[in-house]
C-alpha atoms as a PDB file:
ATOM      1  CA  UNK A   1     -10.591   3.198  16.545  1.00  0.00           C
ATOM      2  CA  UNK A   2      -7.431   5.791  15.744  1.00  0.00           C
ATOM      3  CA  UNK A   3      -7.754   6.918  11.754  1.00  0.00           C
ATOM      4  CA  UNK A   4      -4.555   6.399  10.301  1.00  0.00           C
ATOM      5  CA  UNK A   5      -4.486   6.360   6.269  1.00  0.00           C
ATOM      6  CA  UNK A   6      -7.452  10.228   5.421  1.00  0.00           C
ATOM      7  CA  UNK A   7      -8.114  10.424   1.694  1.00  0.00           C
ATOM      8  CA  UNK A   8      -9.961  13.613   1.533  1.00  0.00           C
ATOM      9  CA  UNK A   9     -11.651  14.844  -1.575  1.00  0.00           C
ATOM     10  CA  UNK A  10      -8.884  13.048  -4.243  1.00  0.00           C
ATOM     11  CA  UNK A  11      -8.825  13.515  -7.968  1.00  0.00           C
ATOM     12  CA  UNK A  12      -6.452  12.482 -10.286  1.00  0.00           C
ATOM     13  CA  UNK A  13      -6.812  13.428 -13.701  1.00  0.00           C
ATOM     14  CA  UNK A  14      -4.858  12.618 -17.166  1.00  0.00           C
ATOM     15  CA  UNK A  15      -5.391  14.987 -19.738  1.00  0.00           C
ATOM     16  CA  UNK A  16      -9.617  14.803 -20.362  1.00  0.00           C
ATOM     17  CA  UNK A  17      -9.347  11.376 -18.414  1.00  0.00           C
ATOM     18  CA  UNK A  18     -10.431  11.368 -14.501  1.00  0.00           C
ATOM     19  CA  UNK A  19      -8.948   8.265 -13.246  1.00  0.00           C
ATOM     20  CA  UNK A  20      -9.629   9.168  -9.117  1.00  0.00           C
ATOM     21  CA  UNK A  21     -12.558  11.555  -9.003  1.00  0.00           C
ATOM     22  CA  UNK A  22     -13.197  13.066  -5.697  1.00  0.00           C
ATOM     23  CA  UNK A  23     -12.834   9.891  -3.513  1.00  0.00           C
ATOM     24  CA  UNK A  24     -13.031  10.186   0.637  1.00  0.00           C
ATOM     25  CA  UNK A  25     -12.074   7.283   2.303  1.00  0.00           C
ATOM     26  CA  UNK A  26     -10.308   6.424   5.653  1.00  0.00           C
ATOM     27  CA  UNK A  27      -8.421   3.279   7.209  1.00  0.00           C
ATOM     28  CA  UNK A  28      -8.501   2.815  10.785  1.00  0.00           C
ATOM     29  CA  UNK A  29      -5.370   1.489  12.794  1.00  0.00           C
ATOM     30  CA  UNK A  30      -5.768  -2.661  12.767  1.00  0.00           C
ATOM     31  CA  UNK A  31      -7.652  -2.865   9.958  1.00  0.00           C
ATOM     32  CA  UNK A  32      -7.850  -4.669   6.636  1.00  0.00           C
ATOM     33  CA  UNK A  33      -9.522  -2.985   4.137  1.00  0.00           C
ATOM     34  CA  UNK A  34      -9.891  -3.766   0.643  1.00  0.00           C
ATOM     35  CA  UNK A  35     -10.460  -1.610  -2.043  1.00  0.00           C
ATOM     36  CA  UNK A  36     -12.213  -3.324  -5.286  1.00  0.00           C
ATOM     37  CA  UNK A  37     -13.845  -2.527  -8.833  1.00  0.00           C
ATOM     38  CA  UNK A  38     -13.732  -3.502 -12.460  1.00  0.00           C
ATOM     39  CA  UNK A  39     -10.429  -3.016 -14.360  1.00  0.00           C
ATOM     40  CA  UNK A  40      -9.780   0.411 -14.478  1.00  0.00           C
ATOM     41  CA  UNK A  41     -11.594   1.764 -12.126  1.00  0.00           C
ATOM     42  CA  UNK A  42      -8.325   3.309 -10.563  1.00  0.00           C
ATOM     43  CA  UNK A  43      -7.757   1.429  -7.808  1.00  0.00           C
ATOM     44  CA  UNK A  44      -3.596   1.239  -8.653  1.00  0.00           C
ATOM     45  CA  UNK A  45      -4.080   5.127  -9.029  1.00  0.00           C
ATOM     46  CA  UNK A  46      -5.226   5.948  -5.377  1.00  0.00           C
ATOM     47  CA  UNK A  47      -1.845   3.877  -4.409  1.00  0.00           C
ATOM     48  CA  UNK A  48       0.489   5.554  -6.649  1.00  0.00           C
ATOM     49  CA  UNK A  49      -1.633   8.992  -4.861  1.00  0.00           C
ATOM     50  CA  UNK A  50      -0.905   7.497  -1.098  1.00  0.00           C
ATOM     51  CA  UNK A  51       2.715   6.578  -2.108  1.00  0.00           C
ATOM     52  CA  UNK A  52       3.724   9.361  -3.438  1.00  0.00           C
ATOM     53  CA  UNK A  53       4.352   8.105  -7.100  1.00  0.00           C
ATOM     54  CA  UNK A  54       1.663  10.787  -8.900  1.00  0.00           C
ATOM     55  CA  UNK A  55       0.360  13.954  -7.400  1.00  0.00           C
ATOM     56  CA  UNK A  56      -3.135  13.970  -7.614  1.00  0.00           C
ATOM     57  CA  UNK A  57      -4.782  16.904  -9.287  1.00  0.00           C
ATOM     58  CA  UNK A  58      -7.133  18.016  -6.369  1.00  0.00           C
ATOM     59  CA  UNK A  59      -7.401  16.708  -2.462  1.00  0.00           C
ATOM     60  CA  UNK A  60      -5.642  16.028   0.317  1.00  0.00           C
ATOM     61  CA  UNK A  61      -4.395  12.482   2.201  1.00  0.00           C
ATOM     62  CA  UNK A  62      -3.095  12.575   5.438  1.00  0.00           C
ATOM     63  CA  UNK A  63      -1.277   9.935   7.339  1.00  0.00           C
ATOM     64  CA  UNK A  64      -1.455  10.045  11.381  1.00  0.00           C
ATOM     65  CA  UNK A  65      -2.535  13.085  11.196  1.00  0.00           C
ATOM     66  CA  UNK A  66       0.527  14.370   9.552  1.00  0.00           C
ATOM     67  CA  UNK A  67      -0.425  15.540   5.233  1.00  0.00           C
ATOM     68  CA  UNK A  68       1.613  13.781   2.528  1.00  0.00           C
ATOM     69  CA  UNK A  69      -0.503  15.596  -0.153  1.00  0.00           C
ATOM     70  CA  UNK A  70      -2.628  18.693  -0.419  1.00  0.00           C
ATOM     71  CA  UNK A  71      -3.300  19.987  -4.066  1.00  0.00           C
ATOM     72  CA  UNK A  72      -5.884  22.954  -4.889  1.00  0.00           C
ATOM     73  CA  UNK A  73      -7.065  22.915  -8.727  1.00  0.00           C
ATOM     74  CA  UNK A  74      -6.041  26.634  -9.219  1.00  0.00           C
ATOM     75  CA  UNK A  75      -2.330  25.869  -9.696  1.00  0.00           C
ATOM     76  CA  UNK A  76       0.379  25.639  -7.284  1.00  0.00           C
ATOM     77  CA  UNK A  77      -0.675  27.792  -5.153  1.00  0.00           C
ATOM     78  CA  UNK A  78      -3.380  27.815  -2.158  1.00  0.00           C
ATOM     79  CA  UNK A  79      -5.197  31.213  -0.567  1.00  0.00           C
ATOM     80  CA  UNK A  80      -5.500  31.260   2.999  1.00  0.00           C
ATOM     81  CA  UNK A  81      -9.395  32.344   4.058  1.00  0.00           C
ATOM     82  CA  UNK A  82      -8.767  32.067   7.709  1.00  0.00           C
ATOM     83  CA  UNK A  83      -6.540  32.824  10.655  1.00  0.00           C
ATOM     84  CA  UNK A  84      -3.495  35.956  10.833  1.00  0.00           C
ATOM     85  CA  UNK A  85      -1.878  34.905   7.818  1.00  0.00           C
ATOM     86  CA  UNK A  86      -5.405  35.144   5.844  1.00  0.00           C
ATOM     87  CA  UNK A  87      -5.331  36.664   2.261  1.00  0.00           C
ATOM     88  CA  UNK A  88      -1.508  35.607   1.440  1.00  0.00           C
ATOM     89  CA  UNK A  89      -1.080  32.594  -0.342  1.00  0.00           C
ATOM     90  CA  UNK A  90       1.281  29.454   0.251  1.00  0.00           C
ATOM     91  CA  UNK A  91       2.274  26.397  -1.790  1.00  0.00           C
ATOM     92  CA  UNK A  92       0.896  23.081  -1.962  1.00  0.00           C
ATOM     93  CA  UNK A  93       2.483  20.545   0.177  1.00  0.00           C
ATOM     94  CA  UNK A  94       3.450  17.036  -1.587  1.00  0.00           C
ATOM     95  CA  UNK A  95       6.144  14.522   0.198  1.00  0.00           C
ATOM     96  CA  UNK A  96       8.388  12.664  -1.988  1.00  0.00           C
ATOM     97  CA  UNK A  97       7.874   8.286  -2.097  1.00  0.00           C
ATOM     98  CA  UNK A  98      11.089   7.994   0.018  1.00  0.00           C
ATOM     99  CA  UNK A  99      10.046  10.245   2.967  1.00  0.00           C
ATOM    100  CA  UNK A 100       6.393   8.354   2.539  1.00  0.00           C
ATOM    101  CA  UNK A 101       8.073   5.303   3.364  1.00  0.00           C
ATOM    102  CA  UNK A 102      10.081   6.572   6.268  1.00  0.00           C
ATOM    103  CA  UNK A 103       6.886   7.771   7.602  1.00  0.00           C
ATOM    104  CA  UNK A 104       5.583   4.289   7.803  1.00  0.00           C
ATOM    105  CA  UNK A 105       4.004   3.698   4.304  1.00  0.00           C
ATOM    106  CA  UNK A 106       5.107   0.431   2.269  1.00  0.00           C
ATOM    107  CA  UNK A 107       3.813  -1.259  -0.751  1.00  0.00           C
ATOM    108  CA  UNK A 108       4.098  -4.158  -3.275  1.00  0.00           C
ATOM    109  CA  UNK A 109       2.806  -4.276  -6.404  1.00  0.00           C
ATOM    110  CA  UNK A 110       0.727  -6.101  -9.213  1.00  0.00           C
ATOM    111  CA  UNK A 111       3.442  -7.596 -11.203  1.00  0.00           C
ATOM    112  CA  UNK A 112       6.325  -8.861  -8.844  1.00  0.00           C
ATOM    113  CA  UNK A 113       9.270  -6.308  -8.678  1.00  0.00           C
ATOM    114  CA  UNK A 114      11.941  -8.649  -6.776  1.00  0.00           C
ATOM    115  CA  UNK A 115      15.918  -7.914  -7.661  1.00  0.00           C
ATOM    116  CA  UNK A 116      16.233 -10.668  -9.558  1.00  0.00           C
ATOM    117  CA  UNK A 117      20.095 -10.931  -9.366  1.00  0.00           C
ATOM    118  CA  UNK A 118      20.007 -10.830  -5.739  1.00  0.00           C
ATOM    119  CA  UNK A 119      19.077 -13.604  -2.898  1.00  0.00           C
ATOM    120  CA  UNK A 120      16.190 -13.375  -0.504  1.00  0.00           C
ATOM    121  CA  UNK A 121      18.320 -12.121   2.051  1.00  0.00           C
ATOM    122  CA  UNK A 122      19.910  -9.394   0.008  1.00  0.00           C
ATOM    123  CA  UNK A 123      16.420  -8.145  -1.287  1.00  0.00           C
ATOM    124  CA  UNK A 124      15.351  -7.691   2.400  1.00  0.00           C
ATOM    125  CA  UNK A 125      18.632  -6.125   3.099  1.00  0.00           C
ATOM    126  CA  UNK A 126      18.385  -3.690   0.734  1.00  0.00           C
ATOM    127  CA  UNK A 127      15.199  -2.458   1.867  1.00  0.00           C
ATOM    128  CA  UNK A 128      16.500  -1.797   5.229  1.00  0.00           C
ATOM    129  CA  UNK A 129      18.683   0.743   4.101  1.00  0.00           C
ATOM    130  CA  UNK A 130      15.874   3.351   4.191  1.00  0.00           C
ATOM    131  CA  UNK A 131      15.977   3.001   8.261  1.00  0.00           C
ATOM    132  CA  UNK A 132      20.018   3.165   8.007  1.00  0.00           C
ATOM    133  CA  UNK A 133      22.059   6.289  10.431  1.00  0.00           C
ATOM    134  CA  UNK A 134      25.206   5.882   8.418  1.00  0.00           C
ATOM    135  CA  UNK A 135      26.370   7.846   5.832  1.00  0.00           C
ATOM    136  CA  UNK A 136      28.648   8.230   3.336  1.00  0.00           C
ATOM    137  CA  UNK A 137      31.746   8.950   5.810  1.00  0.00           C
ATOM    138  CA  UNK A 138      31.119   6.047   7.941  1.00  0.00           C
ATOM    139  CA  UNK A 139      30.928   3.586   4.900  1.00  0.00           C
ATOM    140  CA  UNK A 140      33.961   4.518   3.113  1.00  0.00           C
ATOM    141  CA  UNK A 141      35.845   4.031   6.932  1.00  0.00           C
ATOM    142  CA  UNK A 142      33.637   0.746   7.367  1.00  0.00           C
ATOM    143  CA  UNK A 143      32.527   3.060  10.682  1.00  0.00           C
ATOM    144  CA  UNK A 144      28.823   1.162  10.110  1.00  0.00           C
ATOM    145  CA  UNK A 145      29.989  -2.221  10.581  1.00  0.00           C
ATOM    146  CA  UNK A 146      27.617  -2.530  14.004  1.00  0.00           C
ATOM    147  CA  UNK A 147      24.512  -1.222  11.732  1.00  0.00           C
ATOM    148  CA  UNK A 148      25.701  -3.902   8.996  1.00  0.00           C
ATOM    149  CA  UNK A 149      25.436  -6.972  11.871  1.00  0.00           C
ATOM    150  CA  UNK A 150      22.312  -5.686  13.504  1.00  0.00           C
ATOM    151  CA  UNK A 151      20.328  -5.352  10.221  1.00  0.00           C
ATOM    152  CA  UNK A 152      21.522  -8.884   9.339  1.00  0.00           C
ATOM    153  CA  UNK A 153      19.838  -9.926  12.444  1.00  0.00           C
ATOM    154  CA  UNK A 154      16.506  -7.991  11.833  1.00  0.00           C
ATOM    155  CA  UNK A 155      16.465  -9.838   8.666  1.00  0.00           C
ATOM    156  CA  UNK A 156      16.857 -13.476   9.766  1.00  0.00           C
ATOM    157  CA  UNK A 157      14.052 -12.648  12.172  1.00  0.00           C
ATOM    158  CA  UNK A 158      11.785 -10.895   9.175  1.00  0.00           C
ATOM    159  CA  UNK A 159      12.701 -14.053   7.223  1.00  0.00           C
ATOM    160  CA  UNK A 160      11.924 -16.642   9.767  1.00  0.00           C
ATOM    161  CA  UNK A 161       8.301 -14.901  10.691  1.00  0.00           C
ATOM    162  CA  UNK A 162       7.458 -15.110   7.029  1.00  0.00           C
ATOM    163  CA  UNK A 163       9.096 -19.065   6.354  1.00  0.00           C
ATOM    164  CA  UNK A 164      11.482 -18.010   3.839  1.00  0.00           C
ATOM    165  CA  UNK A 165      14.733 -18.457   6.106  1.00  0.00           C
ATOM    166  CA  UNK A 166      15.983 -21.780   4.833  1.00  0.00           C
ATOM    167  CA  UNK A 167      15.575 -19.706   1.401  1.00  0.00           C
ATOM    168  CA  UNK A 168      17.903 -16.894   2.513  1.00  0.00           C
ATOM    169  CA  UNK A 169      21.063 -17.468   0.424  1.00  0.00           C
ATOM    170  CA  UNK A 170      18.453 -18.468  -2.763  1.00  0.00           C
ATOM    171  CA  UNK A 171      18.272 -16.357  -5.573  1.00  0.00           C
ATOM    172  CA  UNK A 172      14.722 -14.531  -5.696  1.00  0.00           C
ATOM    173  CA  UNK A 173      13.812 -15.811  -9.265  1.00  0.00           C
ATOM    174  CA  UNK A 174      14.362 -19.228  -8.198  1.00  0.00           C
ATOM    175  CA  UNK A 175      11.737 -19.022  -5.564  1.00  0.00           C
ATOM    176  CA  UNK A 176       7.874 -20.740  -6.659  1.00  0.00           C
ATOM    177  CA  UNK A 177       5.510 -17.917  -7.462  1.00  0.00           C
ATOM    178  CA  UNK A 178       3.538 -17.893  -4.120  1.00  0.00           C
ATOM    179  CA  UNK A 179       6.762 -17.712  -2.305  1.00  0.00           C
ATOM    180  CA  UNK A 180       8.131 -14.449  -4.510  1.00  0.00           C
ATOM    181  CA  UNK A 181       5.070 -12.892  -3.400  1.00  0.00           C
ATOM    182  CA  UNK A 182       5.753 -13.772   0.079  1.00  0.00           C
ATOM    183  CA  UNK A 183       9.386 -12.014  -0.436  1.00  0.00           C
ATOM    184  CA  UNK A 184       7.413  -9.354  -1.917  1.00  0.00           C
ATOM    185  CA  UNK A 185       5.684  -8.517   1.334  1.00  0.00           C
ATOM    186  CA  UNK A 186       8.137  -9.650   3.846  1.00  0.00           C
ATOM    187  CA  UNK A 187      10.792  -6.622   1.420  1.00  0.00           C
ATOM    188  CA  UNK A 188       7.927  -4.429   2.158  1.00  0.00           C
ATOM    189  CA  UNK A 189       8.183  -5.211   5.929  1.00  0.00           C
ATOM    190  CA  UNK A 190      11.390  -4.556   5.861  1.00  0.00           C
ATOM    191  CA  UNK A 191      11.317  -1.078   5.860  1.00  0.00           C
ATOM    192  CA  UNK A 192       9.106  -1.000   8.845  1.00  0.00           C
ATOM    193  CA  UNK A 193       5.703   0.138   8.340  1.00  0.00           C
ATOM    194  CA  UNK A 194       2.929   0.537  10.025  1.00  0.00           C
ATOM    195  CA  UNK A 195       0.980   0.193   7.198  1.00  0.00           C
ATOM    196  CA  UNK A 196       1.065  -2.085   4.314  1.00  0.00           C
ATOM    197  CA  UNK A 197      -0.394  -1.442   0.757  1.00  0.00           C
ATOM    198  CA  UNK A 198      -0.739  -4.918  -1.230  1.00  0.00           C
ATOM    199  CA  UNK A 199      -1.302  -3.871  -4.801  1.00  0.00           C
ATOM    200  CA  UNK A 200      -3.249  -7.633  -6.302  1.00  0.00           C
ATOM    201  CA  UNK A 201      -1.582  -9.755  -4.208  1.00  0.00           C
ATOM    202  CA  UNK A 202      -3.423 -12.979  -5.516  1.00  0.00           C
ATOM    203  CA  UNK A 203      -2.905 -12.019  -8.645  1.00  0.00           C
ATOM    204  CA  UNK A 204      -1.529 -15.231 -10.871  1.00  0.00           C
ATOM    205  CA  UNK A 205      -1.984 -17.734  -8.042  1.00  0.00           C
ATOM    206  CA  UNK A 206      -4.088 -20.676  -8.021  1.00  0.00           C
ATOM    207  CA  UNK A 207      -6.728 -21.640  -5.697  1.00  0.00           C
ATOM    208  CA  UNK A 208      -4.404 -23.584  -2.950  1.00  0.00           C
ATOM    209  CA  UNK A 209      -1.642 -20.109  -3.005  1.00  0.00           C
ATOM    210  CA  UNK A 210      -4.475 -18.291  -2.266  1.00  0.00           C
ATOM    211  CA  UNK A 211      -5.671 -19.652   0.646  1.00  0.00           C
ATOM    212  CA  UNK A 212      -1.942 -20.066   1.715  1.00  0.00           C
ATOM    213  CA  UNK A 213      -1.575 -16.054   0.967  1.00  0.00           C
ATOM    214  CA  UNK A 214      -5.318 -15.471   3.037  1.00  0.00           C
ATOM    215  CA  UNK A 215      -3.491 -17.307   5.900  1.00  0.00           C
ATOM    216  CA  UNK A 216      -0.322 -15.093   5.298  1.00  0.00           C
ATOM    217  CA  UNK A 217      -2.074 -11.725   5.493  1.00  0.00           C
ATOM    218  CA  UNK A 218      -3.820 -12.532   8.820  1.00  0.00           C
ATOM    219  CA  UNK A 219      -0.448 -13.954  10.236  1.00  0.00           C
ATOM    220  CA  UNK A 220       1.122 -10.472   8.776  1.00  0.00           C
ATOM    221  CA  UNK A 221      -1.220  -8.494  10.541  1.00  0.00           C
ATOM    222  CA  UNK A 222      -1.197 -10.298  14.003  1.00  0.00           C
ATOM    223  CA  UNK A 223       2.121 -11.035  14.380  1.00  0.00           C
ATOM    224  CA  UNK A 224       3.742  -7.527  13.117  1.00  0.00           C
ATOM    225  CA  UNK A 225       0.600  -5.687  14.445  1.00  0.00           C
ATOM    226  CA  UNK A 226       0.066  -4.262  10.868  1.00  0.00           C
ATOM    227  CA  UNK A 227      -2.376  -2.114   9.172  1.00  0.00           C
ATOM    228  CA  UNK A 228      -3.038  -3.279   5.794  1.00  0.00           C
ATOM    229  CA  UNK A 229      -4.677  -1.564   2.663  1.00  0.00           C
ATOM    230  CA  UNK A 230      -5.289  -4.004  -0.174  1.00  0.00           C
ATOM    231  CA  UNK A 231      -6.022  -3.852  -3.410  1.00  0.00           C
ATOM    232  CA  UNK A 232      -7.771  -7.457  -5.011  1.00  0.00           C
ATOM    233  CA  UNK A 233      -9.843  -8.929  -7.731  1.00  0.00           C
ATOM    234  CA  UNK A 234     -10.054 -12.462  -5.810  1.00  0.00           C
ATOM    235  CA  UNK A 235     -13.194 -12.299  -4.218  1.00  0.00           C
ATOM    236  CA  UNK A 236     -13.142 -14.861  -1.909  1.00  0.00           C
ATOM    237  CA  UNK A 237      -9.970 -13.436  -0.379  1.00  0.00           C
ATOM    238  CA  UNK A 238     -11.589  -9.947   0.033  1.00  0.00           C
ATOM    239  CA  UNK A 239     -14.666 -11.398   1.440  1.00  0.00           C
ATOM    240  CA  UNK A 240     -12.892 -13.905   3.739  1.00  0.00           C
ATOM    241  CA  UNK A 241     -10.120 -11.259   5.307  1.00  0.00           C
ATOM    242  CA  UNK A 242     -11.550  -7.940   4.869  1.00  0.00           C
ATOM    243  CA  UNK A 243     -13.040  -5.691   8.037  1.00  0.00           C
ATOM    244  CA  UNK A 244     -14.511  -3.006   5.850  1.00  0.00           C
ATOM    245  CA  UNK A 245     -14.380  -2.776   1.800  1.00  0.00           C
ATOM    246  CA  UNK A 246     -14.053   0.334  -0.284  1.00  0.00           C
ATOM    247  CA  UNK A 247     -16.096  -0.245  -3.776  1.00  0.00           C
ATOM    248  CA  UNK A 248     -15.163   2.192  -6.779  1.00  0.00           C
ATOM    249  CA  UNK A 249     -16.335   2.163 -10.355  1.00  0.00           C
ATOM    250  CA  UNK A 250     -14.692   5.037 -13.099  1.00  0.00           C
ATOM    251  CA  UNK A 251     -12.860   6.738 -10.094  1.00  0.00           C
ATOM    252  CA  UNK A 252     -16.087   7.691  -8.139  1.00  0.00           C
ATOM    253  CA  UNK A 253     -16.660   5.659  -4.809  1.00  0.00           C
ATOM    254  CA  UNK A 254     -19.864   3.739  -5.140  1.00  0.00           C
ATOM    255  CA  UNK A 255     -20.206   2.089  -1.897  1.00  0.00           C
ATOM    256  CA  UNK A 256     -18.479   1.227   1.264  1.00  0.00           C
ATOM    257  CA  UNK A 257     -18.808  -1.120   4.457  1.00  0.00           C
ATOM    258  CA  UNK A 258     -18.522  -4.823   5.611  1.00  0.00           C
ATOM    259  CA  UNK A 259     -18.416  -7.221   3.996  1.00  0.00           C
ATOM    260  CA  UNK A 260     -22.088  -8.425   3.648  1.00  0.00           C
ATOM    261  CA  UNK A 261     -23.113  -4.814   2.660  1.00  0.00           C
ATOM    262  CA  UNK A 262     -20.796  -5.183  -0.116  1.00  0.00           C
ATOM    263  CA  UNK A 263     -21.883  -8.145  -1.532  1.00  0.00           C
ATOM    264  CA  UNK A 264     -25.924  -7.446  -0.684  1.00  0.00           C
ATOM    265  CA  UNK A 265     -25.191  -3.358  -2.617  1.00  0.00           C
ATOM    266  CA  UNK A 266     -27.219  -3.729  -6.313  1.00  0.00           C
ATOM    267  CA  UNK A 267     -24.643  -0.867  -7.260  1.00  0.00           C
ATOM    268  CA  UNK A 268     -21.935  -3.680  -6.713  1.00  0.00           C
ATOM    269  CA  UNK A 269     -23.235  -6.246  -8.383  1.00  0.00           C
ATOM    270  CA  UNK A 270     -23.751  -4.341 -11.466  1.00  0.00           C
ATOM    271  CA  UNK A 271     -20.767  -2.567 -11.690  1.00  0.00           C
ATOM    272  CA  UNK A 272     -18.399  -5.502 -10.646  1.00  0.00           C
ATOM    273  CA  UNK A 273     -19.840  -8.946  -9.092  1.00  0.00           C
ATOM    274  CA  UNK A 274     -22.275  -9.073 -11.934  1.00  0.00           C
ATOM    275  CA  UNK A 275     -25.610 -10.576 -12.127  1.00  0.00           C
ATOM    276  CA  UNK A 276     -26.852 -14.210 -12.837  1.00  0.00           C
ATOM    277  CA  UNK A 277     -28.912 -14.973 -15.853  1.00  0.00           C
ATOM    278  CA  UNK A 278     -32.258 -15.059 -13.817  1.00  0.00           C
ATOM    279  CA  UNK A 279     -31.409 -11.589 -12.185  1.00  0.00           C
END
């Protein structure tokens, strides 16, 4: 199975507080993995580190091979040990969140950030402009008018493989809960990843739009051949989809594997699942 998402060795501190401290991790191509622990634990961090949002203080995460990050903790600079070029010094290497998402890295996040003013259909076409060709020259001389149609058409197929077409010309806000999340992730889509990070995806739904989301995910991941990284507190979602789980507690990674190595891991129970009264 083809690594795709290498966290290597990340920290991310604030001031005297370590929010990521030297986590390793890796998600294979096909996957769903989950990564889970108690409020603040840092989970939200390690996405803002993969998307580009903060730069973490030490490590290095790769993506296909190719690095996004790679920080050294002795300033901006990093001595080479090894090879012709040993002895001279070169700078760290950090790529910006827009040329993360061209790569093939998309995300949603814990509190819904839909356009609000805008329809369904809008909100997806705006996220397709990342993919656009045309540029300023061609707009002004409405040159891009081919790019315009065929990017309408991607859409009404994005929306019709996620069942919010007949709620294309709606405004986003107007939209039930479940379904904004839906948007959420089918926006996210839009810019054509190959892997998706879900940021709490359950978060603020009840039982039934859970299990409706669950469903979602797997149909994401089929039927756009996705990669998905998630980040949840609903257990029974992370238990139910999940191929391998990543388990962190104050930054530090505390345990990993399937599933039912999760749940069975002490360390797990104690730090998040907690323990019944007989325990």
């Amino acid at each position: 199975m083809k690594n795709i998402l290498d966290i290597e060795n990340v920290t991310m501190q604030f001031g005297g507080v370590v929010a990521v401290n030297n986590l390793s991790l890796t998600v294979n191509e096909g996957e769903i993995v989950s990564l889970i622990g108690p409020n603040g634990a840092g989970k939200t961090t390690v996405f803002n580190a993969v998307t580009g949002v903060y730069e973490p203080t030490n490590g290095r995460i790769s993506f296909y091979g190719e690095k996004i990050l790679e920080n050294y903790p002795h300033g901006k600079m990093k001595k080479l040990y090894a090879g012709e070029n040993r002895g001279m010094y070169t700078e760290r290497m950090v790529k910006t969140p827009d040329r993360i998402t061209k790569l093939g890295i998309a995300r949603t996040f814990q509190n819904i950030r839909l356009f609000k003013s805008m329809t369904v259909m809008e909100n997806v076409l705006l996220a397709m402009h990342v993919r656009r060709t045309s540029n300023y020259f061609t707009a002004t001389f409405c040159l891009n008018a081919k790019e315009e149609a065929a990017n309408r058409a991607k859409a009404e197929e994005l929306l019709k493989a996620v069942g919010l077409y007949e709620n294309r010309d709606d405004l986003a806000t107007s939209l039930p809960y479940g379904k904004q999340r839906h948007l959420e992730i089918a926006r996210a889509l839009a810019t054509q990843p190959t892997l998706l990070l879900l940021d709490e995806p359950a978060a603020g739904m009840n039982p039934q739009e859970t299990e409706e989301l669950t469903a979602f995910i797997r149909h994401i991941r089929d039927t756009f051949h996705m990669t998905i990284f998630l980040i949840e507190h609903h257990m029974n979602l992370v238990m139910d989809i999940s191929d391998r789980i990543y388990v962190i507690d104050f930054g530090k990674l505390i345990c990993s594997g399937t599933p039912d190595v999760v749940q069975a891991d002490k360390r797990v129970i104690d730090a998040y699942l907690g323990v019944s009264e007989v325990d």
